[in-house]
C-alpha atoms as a PDB file:
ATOM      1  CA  UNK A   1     -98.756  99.339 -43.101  1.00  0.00           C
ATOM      2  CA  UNK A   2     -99.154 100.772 -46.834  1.00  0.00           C
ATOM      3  CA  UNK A   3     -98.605 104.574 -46.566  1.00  0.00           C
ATOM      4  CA  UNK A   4    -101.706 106.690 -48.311  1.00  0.00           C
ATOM      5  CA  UNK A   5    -103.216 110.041 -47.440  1.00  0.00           C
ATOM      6  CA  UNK A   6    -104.949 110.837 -43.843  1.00  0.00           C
ATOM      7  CA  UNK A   7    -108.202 111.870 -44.702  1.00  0.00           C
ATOM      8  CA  UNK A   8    -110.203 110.736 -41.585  1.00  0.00           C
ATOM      9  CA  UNK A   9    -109.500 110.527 -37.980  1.00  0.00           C
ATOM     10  CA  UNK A  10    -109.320 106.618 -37.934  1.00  0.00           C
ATOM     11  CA  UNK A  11    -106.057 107.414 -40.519  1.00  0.00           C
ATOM     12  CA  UNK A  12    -104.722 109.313 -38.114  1.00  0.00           C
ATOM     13  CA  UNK A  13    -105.164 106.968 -35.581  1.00  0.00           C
ATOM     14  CA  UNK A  14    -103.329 104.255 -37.440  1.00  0.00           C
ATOM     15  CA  UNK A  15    -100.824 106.363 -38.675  1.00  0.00           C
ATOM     16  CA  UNK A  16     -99.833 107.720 -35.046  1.00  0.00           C
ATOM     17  CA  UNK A  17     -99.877 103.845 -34.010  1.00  0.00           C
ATOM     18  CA  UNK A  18     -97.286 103.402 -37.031  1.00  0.00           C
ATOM     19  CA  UNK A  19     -95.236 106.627 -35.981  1.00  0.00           C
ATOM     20  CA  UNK A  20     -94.776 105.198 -32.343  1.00  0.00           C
ATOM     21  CA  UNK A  21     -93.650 101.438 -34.101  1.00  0.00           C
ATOM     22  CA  UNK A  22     -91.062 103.048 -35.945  1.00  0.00           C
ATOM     23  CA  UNK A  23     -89.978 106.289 -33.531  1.00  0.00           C
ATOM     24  CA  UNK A  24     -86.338 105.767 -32.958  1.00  0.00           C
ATOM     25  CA  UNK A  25     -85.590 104.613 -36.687  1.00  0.00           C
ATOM     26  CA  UNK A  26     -82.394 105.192 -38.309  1.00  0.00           C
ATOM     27  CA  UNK A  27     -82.454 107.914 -40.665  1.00  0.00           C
ATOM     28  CA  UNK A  28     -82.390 106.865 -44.242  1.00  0.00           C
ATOM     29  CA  UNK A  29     -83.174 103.308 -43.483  1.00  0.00           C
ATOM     30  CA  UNK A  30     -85.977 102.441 -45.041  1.00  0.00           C
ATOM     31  CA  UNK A  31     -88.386 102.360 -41.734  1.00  0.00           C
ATOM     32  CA  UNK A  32     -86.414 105.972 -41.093  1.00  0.00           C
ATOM     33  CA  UNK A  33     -87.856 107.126 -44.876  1.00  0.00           C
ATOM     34  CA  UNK A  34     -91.503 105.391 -43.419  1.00  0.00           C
ATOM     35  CA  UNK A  35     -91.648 107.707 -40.549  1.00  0.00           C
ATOM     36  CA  UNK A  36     -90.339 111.128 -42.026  1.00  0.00           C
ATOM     37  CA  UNK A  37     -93.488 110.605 -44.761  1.00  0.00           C
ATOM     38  CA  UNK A  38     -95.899 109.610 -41.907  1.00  0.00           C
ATOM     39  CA  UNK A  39     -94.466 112.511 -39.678  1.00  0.00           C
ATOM     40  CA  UNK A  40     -95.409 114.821 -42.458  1.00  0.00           C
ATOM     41  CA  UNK A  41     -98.981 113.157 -43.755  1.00  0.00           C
ATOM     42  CA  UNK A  42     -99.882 113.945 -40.087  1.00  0.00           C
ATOM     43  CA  UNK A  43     -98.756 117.234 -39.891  1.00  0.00           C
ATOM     44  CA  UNK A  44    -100.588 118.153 -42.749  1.00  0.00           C
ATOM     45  CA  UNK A  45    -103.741 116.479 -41.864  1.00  0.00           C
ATOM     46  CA  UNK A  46    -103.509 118.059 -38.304  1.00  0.00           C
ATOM     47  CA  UNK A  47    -102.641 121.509 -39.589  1.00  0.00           C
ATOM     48  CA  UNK A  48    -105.707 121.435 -42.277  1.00  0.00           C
ATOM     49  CA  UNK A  49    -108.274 119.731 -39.895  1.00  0.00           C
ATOM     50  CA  UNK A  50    -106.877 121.617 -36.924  1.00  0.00           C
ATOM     51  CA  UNK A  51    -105.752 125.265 -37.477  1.00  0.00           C
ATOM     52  CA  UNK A  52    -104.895 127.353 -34.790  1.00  0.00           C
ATOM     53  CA  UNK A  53    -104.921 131.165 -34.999  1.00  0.00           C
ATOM     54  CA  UNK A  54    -102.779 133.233 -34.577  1.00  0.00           C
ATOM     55  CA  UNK A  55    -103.164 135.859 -31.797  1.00  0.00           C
ATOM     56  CA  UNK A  56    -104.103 139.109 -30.899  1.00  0.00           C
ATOM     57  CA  UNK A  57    -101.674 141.833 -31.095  1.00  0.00           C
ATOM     58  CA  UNK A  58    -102.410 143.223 -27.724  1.00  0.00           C
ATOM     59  CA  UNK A  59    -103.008 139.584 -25.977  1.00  0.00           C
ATOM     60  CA  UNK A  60     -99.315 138.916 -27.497  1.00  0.00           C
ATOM     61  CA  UNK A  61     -98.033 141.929 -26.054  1.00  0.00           C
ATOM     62  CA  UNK A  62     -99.238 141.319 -23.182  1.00  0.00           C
ATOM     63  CA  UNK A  63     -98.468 137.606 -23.011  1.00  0.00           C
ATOM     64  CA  UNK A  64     -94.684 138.945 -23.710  1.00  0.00           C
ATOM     65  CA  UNK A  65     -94.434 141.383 -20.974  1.00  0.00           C
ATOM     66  CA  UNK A  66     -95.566 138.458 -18.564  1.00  0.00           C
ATOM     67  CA  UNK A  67     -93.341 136.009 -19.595  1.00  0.00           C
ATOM     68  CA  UNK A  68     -90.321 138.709 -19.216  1.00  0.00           C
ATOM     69  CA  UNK A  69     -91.761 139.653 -15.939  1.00  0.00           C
ATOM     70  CA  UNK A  70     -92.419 143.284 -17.225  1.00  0.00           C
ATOM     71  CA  UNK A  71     -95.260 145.432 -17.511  1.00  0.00           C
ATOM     72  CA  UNK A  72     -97.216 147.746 -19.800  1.00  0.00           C
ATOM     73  CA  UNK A  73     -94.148 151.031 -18.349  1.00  0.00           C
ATOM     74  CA  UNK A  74     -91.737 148.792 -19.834  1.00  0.00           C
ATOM     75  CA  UNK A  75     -93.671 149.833 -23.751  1.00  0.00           C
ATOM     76  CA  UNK A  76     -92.881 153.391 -23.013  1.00  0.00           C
ATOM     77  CA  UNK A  77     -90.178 154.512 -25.620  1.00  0.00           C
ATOM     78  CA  UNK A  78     -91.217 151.110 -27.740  1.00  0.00           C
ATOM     79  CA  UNK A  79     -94.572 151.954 -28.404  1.00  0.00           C
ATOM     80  CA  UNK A  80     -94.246 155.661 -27.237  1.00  0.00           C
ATOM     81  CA  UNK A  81     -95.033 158.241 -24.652  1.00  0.00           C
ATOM     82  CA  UNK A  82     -97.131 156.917 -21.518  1.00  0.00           C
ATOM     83  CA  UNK A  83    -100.355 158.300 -22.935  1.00  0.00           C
ATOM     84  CA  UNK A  84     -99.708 156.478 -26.418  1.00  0.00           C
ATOM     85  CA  UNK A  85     -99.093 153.158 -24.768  1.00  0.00           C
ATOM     86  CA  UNK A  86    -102.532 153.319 -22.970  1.00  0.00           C
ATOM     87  CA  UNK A  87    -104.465 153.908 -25.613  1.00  0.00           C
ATOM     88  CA  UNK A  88    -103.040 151.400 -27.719  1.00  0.00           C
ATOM     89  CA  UNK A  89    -103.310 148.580 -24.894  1.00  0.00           C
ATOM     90  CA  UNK A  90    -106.943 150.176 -25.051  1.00  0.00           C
ATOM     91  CA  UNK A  91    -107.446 149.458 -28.426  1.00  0.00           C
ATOM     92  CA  UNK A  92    -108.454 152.969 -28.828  1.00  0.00           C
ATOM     93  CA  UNK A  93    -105.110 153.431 -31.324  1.00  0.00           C
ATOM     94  CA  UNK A  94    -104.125 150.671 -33.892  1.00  0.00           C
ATOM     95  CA  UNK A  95    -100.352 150.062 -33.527  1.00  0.00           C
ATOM     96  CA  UNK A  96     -98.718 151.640 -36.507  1.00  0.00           C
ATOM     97  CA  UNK A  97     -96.010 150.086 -38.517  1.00  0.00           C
ATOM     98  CA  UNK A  98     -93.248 151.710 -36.463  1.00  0.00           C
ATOM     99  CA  UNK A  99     -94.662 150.536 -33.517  1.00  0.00           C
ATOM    100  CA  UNK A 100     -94.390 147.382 -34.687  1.00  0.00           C
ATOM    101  CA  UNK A 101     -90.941 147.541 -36.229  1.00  0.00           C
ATOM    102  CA  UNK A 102     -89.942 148.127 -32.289  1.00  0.00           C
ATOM    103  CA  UNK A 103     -91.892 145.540 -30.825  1.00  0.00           C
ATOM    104  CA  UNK A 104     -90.296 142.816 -32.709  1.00  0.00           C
ATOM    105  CA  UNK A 105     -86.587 144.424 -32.358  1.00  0.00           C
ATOM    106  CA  UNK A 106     -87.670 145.154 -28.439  1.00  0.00           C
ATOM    107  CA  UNK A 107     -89.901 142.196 -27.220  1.00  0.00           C
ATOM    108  CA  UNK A 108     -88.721 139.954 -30.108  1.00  0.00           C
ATOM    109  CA  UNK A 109     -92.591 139.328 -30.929  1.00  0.00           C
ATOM    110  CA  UNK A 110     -92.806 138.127 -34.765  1.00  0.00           C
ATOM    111  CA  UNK A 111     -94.514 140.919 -36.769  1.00  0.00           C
ATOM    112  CA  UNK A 112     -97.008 138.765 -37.995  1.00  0.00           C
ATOM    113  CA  UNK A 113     -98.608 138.198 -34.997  1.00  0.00           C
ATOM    114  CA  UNK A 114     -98.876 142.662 -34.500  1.00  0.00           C
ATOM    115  CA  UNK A 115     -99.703 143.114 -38.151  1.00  0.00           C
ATOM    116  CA  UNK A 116    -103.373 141.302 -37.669  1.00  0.00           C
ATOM    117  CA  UNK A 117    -105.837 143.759 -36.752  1.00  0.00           C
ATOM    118  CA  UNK A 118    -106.932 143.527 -33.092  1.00  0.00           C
ATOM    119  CA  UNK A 119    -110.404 143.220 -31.816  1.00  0.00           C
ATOM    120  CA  UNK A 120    -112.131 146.846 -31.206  1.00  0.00           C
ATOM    121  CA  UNK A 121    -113.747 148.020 -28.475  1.00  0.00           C
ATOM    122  CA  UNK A 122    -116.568 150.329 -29.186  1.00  0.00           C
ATOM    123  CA  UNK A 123    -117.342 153.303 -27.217  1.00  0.00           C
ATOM    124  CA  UNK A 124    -120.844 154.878 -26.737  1.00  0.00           C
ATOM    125  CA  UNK A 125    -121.096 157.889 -27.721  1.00  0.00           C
ATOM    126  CA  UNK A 126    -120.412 161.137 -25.717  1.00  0.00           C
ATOM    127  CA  UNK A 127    -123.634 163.240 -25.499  1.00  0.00           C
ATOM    128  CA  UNK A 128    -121.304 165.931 -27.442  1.00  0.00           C
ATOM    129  CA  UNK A 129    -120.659 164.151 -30.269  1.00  0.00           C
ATOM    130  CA  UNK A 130    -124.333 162.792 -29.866  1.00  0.00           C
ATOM    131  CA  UNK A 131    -125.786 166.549 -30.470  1.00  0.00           C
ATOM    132  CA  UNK A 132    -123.488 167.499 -33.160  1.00  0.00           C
ATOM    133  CA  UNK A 133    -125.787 168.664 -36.325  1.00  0.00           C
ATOM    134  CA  UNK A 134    -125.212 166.424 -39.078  1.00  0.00           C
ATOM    135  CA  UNK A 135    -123.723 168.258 -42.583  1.00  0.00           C
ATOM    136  CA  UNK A 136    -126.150 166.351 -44.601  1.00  0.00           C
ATOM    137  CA  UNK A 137    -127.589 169.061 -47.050  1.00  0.00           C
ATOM    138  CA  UNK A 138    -131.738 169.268 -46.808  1.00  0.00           C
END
């Protein structure tokens, strides 16, 4: 097979039939050299045609907690008082960048992942805030 660029799925299909001929190949050999460039035409066609995102802050906390077997009384002192780590699981507080510092050091969750903004919820109105006169000047 003549290596060249993956640029549609029938590439990839003969390049992953390639990959499995020479899997196992000595490194630095010349079939060894074959499969490290095929390894990474692949990953880069994969990672362009099929990105994955990253994900949300709160769905990673979460997703942490469960895989330690803890749960959201765990965050309190991490994120901060009992009250603060409800409304943040919420969404009705964005995690600030302290927050954050302590969730990676604590839960060892990469501060990328917190740093994207997570999805809001928004909340009707209260019939308070509803009546409030607006400052607007007539």
């Amino acid at each position: 097979m003549q290596i060249k660029p993956i640029r549609s799925d029938k590439d990839l299909d003969v390049a992953l039939v390639e990959i499995e001929r020479l899997w196992g190949a000595k490194g630095g050999s010349p079939d060894g050299d074959k499969l490290e460039v095929l390894v990474t035409l692949v990953e880069a066609y994969e990672r362009e045609r099929f990105p994955i995102d990253r994900p949300d802050p709160i769905e990673a906390i979460r997703f942490r907690l469960e895989q330690q077997g803890k749960d959201l009384r765990s965050l309190i002192g991490v994120i901060g008082q009992r009250s603060r780590v409800y409304e943040v699981m919420r969404r009705d507080r964005p995690l600030s960048l302290a927050m954050i510092r302590r969730l990676n050091e604590k839960l060892g969750i990469p501060a990328e992942v917190l740093i994207r903004s997570g999805k809001r919820i928004h909340r009707k109105s209260s019939a308070l805030s509803a009546a409030k006169p607006s400052r607007r000047s007539a």
